[in-house]
C-alpha atoms as a PDB file:
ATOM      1  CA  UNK A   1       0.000   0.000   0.000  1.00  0.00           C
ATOM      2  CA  UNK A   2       2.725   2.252   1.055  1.00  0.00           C
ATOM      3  CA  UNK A   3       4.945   1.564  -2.109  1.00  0.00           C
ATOM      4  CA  UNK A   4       1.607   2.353  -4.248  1.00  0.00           C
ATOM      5  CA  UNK A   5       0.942   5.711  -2.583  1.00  0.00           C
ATOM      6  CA  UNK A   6       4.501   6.500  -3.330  1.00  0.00           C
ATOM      7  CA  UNK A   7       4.754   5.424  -7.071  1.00  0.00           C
ATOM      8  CA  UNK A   8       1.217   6.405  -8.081  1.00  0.00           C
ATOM      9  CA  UNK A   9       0.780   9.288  -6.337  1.00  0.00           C
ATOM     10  CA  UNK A  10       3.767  11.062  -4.343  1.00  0.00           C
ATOM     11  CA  UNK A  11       6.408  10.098  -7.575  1.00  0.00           C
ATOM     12  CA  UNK A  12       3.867  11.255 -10.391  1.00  0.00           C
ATOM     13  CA  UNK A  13       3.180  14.380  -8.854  1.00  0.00           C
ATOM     14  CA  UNK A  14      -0.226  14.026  -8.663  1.00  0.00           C
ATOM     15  CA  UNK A  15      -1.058  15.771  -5.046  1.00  0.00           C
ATOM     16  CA  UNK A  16       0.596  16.108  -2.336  1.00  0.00           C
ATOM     17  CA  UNK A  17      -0.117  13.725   0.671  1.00  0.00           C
ATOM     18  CA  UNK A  18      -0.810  13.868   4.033  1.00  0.00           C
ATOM     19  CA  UNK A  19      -0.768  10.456   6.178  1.00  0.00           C
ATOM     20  CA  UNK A  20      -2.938  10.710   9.187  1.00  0.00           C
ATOM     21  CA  UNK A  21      -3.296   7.391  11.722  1.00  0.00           C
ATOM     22  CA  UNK A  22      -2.368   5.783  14.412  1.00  0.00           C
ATOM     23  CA  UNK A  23       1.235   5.559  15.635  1.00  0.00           C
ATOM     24  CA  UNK A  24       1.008   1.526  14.689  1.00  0.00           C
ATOM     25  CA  UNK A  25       0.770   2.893  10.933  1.00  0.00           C
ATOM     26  CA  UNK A  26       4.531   3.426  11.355  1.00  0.00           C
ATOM     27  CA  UNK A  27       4.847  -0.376  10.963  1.00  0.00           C
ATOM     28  CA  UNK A  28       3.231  -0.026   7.205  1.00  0.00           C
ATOM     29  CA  UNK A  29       5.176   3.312   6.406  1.00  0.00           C
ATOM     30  CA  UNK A  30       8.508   1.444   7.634  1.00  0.00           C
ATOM     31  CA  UNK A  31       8.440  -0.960   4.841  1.00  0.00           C
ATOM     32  CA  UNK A  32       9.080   1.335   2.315  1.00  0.00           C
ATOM     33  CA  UNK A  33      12.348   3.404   2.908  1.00  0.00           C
ATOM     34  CA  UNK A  34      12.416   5.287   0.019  1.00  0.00           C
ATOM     35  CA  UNK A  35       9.129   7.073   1.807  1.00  0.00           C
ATOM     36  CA  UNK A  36       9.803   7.710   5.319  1.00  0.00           C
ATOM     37  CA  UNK A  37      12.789   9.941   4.012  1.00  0.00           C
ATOM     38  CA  UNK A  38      10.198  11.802   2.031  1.00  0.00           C
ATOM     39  CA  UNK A  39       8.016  12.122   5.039  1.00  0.00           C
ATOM     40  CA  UNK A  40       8.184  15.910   7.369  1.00  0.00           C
ATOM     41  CA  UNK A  41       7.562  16.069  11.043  1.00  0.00           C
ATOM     42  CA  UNK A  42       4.334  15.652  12.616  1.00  0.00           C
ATOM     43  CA  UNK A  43       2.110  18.499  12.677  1.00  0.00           C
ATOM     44  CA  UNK A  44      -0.154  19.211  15.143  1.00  0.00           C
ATOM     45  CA  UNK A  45      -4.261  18.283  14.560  1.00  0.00           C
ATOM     46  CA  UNK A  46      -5.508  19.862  17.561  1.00  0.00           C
ATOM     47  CA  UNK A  47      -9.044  21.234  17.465  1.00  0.00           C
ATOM     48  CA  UNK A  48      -8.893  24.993  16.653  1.00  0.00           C
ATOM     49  CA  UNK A  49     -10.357  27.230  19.183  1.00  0.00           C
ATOM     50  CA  UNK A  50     -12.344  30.818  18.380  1.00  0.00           C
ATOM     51  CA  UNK A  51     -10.798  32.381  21.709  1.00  0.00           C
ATOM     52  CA  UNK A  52      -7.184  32.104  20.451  1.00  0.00           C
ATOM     53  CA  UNK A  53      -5.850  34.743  17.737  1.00  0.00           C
ATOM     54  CA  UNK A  54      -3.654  32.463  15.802  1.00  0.00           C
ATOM     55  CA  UNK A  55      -6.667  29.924  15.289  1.00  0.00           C
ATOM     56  CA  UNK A  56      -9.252  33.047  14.557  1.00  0.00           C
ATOM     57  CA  UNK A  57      -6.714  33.926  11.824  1.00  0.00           C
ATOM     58  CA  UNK A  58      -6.863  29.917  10.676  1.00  0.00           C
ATOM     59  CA  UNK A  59     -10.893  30.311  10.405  1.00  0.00           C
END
């Protein structure tokens, strides 16, 4: 699955990707070297909240 999202989609430019899951999706993701270099640091899918200015500026 992995190796497909990277040849078929990632590779061919198609759109960029976002993988969202569980840590135990790591084991998946670990099979295929040639995408875990590709892959940034985690980001942050907190819920966003009105009373803060950064998220108000997000909205």
């Amino acid at each position: 699955m992995a190796t497909a999202i990277r040849e078929k989609i990632m590779d061919a430019g198609v759109a960029p990707v976002a993988f969202v899951g569980s840590e135990d999706a790591g084991s998946v993701l670990a099979q295929v070297p040639e995408l875990m270099e590709r892959l940034d640091d985690d980001i942050d899918l907190s819920p966003l909240r009105w009373d803060t200015r950064g998220d108000r500026a997000l909205f």
